[in-house]
Protein backbone atom coordinates (compact mmCIF):
# COMPACT_ATOMS: atom_id res chain seq x y z
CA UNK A 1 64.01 61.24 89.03
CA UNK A 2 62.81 60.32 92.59
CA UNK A 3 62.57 62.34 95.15
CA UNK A 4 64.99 61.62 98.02
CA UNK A 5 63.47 59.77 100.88
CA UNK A 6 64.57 61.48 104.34
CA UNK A 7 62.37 64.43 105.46
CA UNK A 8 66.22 66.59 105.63
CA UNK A 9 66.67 65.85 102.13
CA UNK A 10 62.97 66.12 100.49
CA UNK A 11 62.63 69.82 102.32
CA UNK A 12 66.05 70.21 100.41
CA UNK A 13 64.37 69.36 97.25
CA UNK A 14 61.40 71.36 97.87
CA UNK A 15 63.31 74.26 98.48
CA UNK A 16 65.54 74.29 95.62
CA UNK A 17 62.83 73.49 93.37
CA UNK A 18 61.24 76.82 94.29
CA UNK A 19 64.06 78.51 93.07
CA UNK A 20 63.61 77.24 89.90
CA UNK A 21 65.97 74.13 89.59
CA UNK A 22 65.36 71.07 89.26
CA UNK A 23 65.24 67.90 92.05
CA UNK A 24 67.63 67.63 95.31
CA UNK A 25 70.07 65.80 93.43
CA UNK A 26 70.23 68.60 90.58
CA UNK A 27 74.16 69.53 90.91
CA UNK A 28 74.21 71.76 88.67
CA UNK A 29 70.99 73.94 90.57
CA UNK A 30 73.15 73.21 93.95
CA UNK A 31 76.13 74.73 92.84
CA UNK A 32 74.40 77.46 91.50
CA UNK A 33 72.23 78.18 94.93
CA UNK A 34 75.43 78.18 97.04
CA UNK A 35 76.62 80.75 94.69
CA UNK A 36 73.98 82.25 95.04
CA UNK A 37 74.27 82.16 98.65
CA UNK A 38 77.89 83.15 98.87
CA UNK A 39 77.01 86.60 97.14
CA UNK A 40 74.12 87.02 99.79
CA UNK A 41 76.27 86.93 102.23
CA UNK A 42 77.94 90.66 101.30
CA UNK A 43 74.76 91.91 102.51
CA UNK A 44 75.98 91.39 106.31
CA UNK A 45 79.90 91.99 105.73
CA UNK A 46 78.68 95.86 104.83
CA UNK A 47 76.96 95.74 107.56
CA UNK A 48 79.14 94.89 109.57
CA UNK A 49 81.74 97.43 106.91
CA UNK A 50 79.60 100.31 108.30
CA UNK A 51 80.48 99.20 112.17
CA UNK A 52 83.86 98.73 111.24
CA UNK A 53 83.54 102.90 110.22
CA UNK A 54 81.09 103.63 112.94
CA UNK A 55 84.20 102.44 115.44
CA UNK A 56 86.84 103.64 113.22
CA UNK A 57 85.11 107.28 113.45
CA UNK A 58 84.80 107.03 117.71
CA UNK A 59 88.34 106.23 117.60
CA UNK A 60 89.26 109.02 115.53
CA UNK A 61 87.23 111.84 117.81
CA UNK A 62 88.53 110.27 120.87
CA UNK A 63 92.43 110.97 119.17
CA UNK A 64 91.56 114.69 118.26
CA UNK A 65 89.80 115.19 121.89
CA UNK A 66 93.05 114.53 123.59
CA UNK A 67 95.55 115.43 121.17
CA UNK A 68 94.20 119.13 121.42
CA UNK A 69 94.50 118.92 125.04
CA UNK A 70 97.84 117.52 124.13
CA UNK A 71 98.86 120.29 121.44
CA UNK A 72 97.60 117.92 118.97
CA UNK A 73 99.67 117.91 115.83
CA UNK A 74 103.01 119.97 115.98
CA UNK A 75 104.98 121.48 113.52
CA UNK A 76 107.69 123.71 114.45
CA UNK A 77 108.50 127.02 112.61
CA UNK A 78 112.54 127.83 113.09
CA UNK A 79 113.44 131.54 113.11
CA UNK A 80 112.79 134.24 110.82
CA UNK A 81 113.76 137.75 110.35
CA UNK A 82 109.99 140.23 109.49
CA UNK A 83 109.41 143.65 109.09
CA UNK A 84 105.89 145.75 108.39
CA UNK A 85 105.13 145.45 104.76
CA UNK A 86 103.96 148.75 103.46
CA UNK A 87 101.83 150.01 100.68
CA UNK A 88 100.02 152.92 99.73
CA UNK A 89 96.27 153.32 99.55
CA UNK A 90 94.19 155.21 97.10
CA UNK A 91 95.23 157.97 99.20
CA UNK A 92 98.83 157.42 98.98
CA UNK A 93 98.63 157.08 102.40
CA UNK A 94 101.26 153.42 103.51
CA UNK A 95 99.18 151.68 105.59
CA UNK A 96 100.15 147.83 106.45
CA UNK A 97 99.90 145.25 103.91
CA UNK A 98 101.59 142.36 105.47
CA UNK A 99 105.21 141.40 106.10
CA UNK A 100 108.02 141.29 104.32
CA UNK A 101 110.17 138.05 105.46
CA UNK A 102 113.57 136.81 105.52
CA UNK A 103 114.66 133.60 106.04
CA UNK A 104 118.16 132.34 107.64
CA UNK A 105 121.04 131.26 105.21
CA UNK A 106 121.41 127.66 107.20
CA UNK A 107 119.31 126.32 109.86
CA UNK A 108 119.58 122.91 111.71
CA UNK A 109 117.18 121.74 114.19
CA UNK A 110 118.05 118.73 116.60
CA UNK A 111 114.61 116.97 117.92
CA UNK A 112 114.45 114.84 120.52
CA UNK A 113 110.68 112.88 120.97
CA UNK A 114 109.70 110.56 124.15
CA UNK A 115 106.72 109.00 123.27
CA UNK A 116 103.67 107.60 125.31
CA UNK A 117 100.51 106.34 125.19
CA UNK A 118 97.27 107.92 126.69
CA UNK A 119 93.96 106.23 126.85
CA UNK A 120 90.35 107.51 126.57
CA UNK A 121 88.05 104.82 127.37
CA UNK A 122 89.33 101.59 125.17
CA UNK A 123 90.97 103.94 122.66
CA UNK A 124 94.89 104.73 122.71
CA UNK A 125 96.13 108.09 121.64
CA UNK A 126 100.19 108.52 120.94
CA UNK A 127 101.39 111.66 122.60
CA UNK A 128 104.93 112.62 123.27
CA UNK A 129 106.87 115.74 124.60
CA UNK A 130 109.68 117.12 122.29
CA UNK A 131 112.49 118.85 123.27
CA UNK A 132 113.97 120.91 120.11
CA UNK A 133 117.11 123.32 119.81
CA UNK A 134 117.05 125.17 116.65
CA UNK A 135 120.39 127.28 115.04
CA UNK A 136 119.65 130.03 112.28
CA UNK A 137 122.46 131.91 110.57
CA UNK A 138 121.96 134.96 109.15
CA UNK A 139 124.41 136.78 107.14
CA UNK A 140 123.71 140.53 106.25
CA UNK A 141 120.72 141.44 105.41
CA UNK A 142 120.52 142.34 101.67
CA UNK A 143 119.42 145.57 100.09
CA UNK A 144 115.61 146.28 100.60
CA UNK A 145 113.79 145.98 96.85
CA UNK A 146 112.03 148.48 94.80
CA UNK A 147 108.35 147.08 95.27
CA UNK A 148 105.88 147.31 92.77
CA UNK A 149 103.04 150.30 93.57
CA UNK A 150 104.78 152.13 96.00
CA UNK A 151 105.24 149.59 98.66
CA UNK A 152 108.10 149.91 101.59
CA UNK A 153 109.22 148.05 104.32
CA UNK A 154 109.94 149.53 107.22
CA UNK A 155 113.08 148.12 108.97
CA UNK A 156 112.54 150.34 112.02
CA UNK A 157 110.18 147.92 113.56
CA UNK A 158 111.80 144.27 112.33
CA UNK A 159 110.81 141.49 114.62
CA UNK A 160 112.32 137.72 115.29
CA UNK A 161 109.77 134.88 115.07
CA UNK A 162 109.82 131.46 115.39
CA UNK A 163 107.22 128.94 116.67
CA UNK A 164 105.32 125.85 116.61
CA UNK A 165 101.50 124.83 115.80
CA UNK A 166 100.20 124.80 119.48
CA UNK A 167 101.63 127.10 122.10
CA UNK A 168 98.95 125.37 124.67
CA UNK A 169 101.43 122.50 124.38
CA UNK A 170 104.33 125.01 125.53
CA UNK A 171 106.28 123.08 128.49
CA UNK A 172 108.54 126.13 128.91
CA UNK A 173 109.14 129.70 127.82
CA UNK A 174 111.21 129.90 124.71
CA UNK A 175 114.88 130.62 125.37
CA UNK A 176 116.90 131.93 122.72
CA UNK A 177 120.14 134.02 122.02
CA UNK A 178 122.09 135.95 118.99
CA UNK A 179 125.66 135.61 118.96
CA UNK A 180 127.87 137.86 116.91
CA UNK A 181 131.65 137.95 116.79
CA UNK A 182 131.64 135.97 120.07
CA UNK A 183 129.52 138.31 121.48
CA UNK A 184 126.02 136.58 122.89
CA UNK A 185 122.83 138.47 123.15
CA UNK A 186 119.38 137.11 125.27
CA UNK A 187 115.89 137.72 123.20
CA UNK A 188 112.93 137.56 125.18
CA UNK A 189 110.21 136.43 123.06
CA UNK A 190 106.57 136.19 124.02
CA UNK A 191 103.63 135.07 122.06
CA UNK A 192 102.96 137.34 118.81
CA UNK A 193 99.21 137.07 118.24
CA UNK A 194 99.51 139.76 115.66
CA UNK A 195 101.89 138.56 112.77
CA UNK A 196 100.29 136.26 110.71
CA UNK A 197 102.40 134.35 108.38
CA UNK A 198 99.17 131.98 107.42
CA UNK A 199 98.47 128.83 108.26
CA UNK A 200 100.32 125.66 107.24
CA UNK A 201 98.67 122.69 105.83
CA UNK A 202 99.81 119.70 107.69
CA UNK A 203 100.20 116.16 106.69
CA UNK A 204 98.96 113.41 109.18
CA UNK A 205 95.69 113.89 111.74
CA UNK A 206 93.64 116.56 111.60
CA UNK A 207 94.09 119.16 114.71
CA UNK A 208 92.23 122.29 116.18
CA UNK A 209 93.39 125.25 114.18
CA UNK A 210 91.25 127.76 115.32
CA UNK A 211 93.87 129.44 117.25
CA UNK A 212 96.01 129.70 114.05
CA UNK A 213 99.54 129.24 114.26
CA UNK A 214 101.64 129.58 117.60
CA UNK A 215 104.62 132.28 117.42
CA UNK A 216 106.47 133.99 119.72
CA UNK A 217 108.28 137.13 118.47
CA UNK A 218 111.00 139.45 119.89
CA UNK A 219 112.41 143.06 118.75
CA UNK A 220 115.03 142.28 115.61
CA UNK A 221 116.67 145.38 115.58
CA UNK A 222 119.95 143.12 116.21
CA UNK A 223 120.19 141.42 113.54
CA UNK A 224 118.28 143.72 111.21
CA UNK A 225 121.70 146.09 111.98
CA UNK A 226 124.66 143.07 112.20
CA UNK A 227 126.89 141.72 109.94
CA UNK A 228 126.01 138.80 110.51
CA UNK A 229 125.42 135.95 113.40
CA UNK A 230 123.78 132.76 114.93
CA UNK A 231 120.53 133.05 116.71
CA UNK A 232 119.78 129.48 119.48
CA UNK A 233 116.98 128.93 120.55
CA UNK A 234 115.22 125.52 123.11
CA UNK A 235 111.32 124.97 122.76
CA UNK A 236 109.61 122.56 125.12
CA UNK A 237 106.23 121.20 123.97
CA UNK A 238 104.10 118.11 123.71
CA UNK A 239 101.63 117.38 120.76
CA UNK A 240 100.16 114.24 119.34
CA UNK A 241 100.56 112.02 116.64
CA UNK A 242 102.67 113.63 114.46
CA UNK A 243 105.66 115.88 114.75
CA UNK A 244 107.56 118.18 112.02
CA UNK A 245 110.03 120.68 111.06
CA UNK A 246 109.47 123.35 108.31
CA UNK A 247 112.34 123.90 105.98
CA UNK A 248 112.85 127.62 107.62
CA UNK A 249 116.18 128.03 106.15
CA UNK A 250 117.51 128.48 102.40
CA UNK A 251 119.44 125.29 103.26
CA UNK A 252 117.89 123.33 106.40
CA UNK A 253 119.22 120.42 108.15
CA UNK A 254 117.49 117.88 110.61
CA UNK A 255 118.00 115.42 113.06
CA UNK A 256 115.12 113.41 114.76
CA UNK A 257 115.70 110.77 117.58
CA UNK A 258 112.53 109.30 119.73
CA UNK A 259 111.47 106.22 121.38
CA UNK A 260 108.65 105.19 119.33
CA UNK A 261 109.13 101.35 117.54
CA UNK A 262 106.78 101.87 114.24
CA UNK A 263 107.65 105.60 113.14
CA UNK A 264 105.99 106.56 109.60
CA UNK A 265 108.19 109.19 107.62
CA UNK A 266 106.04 111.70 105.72
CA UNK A 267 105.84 115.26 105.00
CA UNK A 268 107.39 117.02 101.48
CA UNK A 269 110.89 115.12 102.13
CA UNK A 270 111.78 111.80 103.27
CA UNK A 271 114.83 111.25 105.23
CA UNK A 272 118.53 110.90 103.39
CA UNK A 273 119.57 108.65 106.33
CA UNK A 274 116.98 106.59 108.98
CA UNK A 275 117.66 104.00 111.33
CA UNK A 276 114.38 102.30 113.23
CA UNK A 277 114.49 99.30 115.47
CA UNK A 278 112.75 98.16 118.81
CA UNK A 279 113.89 100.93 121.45
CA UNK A 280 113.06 103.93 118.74
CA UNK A 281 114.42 105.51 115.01
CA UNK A 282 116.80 108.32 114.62
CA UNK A 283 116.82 109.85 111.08
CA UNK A 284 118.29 113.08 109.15
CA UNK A 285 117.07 115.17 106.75
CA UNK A 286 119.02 117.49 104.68
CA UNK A 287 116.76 120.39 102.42
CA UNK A 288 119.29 122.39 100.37
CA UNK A 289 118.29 125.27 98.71
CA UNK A 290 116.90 124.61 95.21
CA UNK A 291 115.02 122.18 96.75
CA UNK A 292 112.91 124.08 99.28
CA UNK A 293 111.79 126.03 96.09
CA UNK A 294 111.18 129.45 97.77
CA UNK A 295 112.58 132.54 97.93
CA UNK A 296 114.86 133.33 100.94
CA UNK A 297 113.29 137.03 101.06
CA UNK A 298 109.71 137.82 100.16
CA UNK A 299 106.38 139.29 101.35
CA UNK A 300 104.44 137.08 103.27
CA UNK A 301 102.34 135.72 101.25
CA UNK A 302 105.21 134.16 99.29
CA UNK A 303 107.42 133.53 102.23
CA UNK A 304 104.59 131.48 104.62
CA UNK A 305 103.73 129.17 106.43
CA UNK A 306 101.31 127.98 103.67
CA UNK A 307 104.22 127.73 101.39
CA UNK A 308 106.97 125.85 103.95
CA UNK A 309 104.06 123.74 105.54
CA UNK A 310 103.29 121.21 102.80
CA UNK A 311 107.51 120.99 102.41
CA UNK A 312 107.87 119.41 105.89
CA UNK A 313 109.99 117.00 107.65
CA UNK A 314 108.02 115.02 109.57
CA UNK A 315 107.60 111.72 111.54
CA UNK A 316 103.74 110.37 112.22
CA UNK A 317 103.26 107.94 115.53
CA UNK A 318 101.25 105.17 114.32
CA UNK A 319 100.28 101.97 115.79
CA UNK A 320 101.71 99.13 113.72
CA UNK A 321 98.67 96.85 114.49
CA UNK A 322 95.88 98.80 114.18
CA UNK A 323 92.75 96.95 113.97
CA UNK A 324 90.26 99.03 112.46
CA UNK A 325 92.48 98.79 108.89
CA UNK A 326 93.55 94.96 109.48
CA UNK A 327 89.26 94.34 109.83
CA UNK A 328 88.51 96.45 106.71
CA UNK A 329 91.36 94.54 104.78
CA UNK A 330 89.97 91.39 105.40
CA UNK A 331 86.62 92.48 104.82
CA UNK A 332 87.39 93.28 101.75
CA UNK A 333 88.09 89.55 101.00
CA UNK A 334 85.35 88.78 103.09
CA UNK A 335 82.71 87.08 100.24
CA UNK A 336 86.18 84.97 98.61
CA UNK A 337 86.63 83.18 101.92
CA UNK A 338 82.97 82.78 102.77
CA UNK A 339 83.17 81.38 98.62
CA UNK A 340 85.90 78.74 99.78
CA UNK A 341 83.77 77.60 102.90
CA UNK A 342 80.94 77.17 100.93
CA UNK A 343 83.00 75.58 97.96
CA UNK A 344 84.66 73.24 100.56
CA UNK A 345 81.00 72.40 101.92
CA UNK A 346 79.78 71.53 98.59
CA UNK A 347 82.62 69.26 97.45
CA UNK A 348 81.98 67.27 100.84
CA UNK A 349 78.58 67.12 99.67
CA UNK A 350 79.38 65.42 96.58
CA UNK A 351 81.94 63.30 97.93
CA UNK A 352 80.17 62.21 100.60
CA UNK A 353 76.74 61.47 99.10
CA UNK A 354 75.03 63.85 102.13
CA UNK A 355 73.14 66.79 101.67
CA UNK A 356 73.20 70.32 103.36
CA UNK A 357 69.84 72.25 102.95
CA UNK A 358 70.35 76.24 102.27
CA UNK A 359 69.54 77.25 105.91
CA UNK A 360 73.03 75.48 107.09
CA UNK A 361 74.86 77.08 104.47
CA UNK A 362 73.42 80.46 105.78
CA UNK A 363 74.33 79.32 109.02
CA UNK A 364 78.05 78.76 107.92
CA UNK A 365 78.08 81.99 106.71
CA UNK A 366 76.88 84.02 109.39
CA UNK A 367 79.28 81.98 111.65
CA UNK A 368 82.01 83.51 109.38
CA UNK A 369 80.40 87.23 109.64
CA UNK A 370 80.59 86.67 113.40
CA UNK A 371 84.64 86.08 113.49
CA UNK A 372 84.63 89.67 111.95
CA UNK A 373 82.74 91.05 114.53
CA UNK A 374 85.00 88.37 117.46
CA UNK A 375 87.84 89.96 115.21
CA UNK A 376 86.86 93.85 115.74
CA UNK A 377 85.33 93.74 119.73
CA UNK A 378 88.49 91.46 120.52
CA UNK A 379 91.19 93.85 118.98
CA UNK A 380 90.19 96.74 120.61
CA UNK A 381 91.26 95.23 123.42
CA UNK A 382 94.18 92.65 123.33
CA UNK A 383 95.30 94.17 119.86
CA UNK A 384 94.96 92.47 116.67
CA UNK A 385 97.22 89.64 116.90
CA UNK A 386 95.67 87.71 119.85
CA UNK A 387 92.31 89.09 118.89
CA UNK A 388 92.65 87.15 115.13
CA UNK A 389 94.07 83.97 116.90
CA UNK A 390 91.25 83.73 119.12
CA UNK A 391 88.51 84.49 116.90
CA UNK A 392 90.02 82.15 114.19
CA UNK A 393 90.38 79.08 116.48
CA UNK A 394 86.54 79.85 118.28
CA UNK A 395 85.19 80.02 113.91
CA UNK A 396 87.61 76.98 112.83
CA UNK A 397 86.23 74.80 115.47
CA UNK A 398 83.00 75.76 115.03
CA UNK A 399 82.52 75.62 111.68
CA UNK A 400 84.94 72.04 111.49
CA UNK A 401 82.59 70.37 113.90
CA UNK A 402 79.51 71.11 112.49
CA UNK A 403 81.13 69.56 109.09
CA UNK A 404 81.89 66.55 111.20
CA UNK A 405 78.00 66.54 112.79
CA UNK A 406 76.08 67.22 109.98
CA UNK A 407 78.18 64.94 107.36
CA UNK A 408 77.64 62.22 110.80
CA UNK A 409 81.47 61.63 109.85
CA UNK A 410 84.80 62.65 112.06
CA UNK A 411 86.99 62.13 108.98
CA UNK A 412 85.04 64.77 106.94
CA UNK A 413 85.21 66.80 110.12
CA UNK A 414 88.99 66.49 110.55
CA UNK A 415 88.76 67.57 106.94
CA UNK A 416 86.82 70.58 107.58
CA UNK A 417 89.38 71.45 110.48
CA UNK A 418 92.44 71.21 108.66
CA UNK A 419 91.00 72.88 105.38
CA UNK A 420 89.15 75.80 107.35
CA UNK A 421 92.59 76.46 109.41
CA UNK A 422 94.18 76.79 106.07
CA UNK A 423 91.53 79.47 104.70
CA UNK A 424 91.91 81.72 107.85
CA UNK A 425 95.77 81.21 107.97
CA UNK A 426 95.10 82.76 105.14
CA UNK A 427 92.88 85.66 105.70
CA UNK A 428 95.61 86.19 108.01
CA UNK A 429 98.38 86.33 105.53
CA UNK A 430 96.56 88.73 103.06
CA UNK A 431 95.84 91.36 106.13
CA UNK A 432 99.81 91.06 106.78
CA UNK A 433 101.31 91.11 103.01
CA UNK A 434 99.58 94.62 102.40
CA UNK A 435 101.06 95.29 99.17
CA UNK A 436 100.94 91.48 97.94
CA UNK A 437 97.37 91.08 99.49
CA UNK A 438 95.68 90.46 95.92
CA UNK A 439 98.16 88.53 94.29
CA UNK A 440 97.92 86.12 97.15
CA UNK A 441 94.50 86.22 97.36
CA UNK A 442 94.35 85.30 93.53
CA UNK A 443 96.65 82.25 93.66
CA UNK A 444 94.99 81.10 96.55
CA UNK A 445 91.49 81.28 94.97
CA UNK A 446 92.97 79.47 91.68
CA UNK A 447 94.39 77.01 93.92
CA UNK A 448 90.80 76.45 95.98
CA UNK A 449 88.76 76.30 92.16
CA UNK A 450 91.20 74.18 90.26
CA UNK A 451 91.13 71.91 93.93
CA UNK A 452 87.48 71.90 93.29
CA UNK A 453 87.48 71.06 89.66
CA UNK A 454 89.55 68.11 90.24
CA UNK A 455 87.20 66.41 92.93
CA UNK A 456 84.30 66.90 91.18
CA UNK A 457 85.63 66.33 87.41
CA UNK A 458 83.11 63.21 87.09
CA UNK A 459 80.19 64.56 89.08
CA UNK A 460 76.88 64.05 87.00
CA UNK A 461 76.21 67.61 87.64
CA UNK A 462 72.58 66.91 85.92
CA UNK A 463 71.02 64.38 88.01
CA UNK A 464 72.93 62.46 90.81
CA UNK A 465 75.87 61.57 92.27
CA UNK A 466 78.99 60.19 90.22
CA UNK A 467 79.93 56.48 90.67
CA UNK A 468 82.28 55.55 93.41
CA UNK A 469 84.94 54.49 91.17
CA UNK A 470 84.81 57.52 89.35
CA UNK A 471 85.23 60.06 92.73
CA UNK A 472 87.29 57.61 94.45
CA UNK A 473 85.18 57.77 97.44
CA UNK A 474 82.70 55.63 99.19
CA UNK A 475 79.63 56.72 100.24
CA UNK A 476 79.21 57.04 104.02
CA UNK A 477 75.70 55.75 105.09
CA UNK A 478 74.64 56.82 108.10
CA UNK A 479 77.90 56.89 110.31
């Protein structure tokens, strides 16, 4: 076979002959490069992966930098009733071991969130301030039990607690009061650095624990003595991200209303009733008794706040475009689309009897590498939306007209346009369906092969072009 006679297409020749196929009209060895060439091309999308990390990681410490001056992530502890847990040593001497807790009868909590957004440098960080009124009601305390080894709990010294992750985020002192057969009663509580009821484990972003958990205590002599009443109390607080309530009750009820459009319900219960539109979400929870799984009395250990914490009710404030997991989404896709460019390239190559050497597929690709990083810088920005229409039309136009210059034809450029916008309306479909992402993303690459399978069906993939009849194409010399 001859050699072709422009000095484009001979290097062509010569370069795909030193990959070990044959001449530069050698299909078959074409197809195969631009395989070849697609696959090459992941070496840049993990590069580009790892920035899509790098940014995702500066976004993350710029969150938990002013979310702890915030209060960071907050969940809220309703009341319970301790005393000193005592057992004896080898001595026989009772010396503390703890705390022996007891936990209301029925608790409801009514939370009101008003969300806004703080910014440190070109990150955004959702904070809010919470306004919550808690009711506990606790009937008689029951008969202390014989403990195993000894132990005792002293009831002389029983204290009230109640709390929330952060106190730094306290907007006001806690107000609370114990009513009992319409009598009222005001607690002053203050912060109780000594009980420790453990430390929760908390669904959502990570926060600053070192300060351990934030409760406020008062003397419980009251209602360690009563028949029976129902203790108020109003905390004021902001925090970040994510707000909760722990099921503090044997049977706990909750009500949530806030501002924030996108709300994400997690925790160890989702809500029995939600509502969310544009101006905010309201939602209830309801945690009866057999379901919270714990023990209304018990020492601390059993009764915690590392049992109740992975059992909350809680509402995370996420954005609904954020562009750090749309990128990595259509990264992930990233060597399939830079497969249909290529594939779309190629058929225009054998339809229009023009070659492309390797360097302007490479070129093509790295044009496509460089809408993810348009895609990333623009979104940080204008959000992900206008940052993908932007980028897309800047690539699409691009990548169109250089079809249209280097096949010296508008119609295969018009092509290009209309095919390319397809491919990146789709990119943009597959980073929107989420759950449906592969399933479109496999019907659209059957659709793009069996398309490509068709217009080539009579290509002579071992030595040269098919006839003209035979594509159903003339051959466009020099236009």
């Amino acid at each position: 076979m001859s050699e072709p006679g422009s000095p484009a297409e001979r290097a062509n020749a010569r370069f795909s002959a030193s990959l070990g196929f044959a001449g530069g009209a050698d299909w078959g060895g074409k197809a195969v490069l631009v395989l070849f060439l697609a696959v090459l091309m992941a070496i840049p999308g993990l590069l580009i992966y790892g920035l899509v990390a790098e940014r995702t990681h500066r976004a993350q410490a710029a969150v938990i930098e002013v979310s702890n001056l915030q209060g960071g992530v907050q969940a809220v502890l309703g009341p319970q009733l301790i005393a000193p847990l005592l057992a004896p040593d080898d001595k026989g001497v009772l010396r503390s071991a703890g705390w022996w807790v007891v936990s209301p009868d029925l608790g409801h909590a009514d939370v009101k969130v008003r969300t806004t957004t703080l910014h440190r440098g070109i990150f955004d960080v959702p904070v809010y301030r919470a306004s919550v009124d808690l009711s506990a009601t606790f009937m008689p305390r029951p008969p202390s039990p014989e403990l195993l080894g000894g132990g005792q709990i002293d009831w002389s010294r029983p204290l009230i607690v109640m709390g929330f992750s952060d106190l730094r985020g306290a907007k006001s002192d806690v107000v609370a009061t114990y009513t009992e057969n319409g009598r009222s009663t005001a607690l002053s509580l203050s912060p109780a650095p000594a009980v420790n009821l453990g430390q929760p484990g908390t669904q959502g972003a990570a926060q600053d624990t070192a300060n351990g958990f934030g409760l406020v205590g008062a003397p419980g002599a009251l209602l360690a003595a009563t028949t029976g009443g129902v203790l108020r109390a109003h905390l004021e607080f902001t925090g970040a991200e994510r707000i909760s309530v722990m099921p503090y009750a044997k049977s706990t009820s909750v009500s949530m209303t806030g501002d924030w459009p996108s709300p994400s319900f997690d925790g160890g219960f989702l809500p029995t009733a939600r509502h969310v539109d544009s101006r905010g979400f309201t939602a209830q929870w309801a945690v009866p008794f057999m379901a919270r799984g714990l023990s209304q009395a018990g020492p601390s250990p059993v009764v915690s706040l590392t049992a109740l914490g992975p059992k909350n009710l809680g509402v995370s404030f996420v954005r609904s475009d954020n562009p750090y997991e749309n990128v990595t989404r259509a990264l992930k896709y990233g060597v399939l689309f830079i497969g249909l460019v290529f594939l779309t390239y190629f058929v225009f190559e054998a339809l229009s009897g023009r070659r492309l050497h390797p360097a302007q597929y490479l070129m093509i690709g790295v044009a496509q590498m460089v809408f993810y990083l348009l895609l990333l810088s623009l979104a940080e920005y204008i959000g992900f939306d206008f940052a993908f229409v932007i980028a897309a039309i800047a690539t699409v136009a691009l990548i169109g007209l250089y079809a249209g210059a280097a096949f010296k034809s508008r119609a295969y450029g018009l092509r290009a346009l209309v095919v390319f916008s397809g491919v990146y309306g789709l990119i943009y479909l597959l980073m929107r369906l989420e759950d449906f992402a592969l399933l479109a993303g496999s019907m659209a690459s059957f659709a793009g092969l069996a398309t490509a399978m068709y217009l080539t069906r009579n290509l002579d993939w071992y030595g040269g072009r098919a006839t003209n009849a035979r594509l159903g194409q003339t051959p466009i010399q020099g236009e």
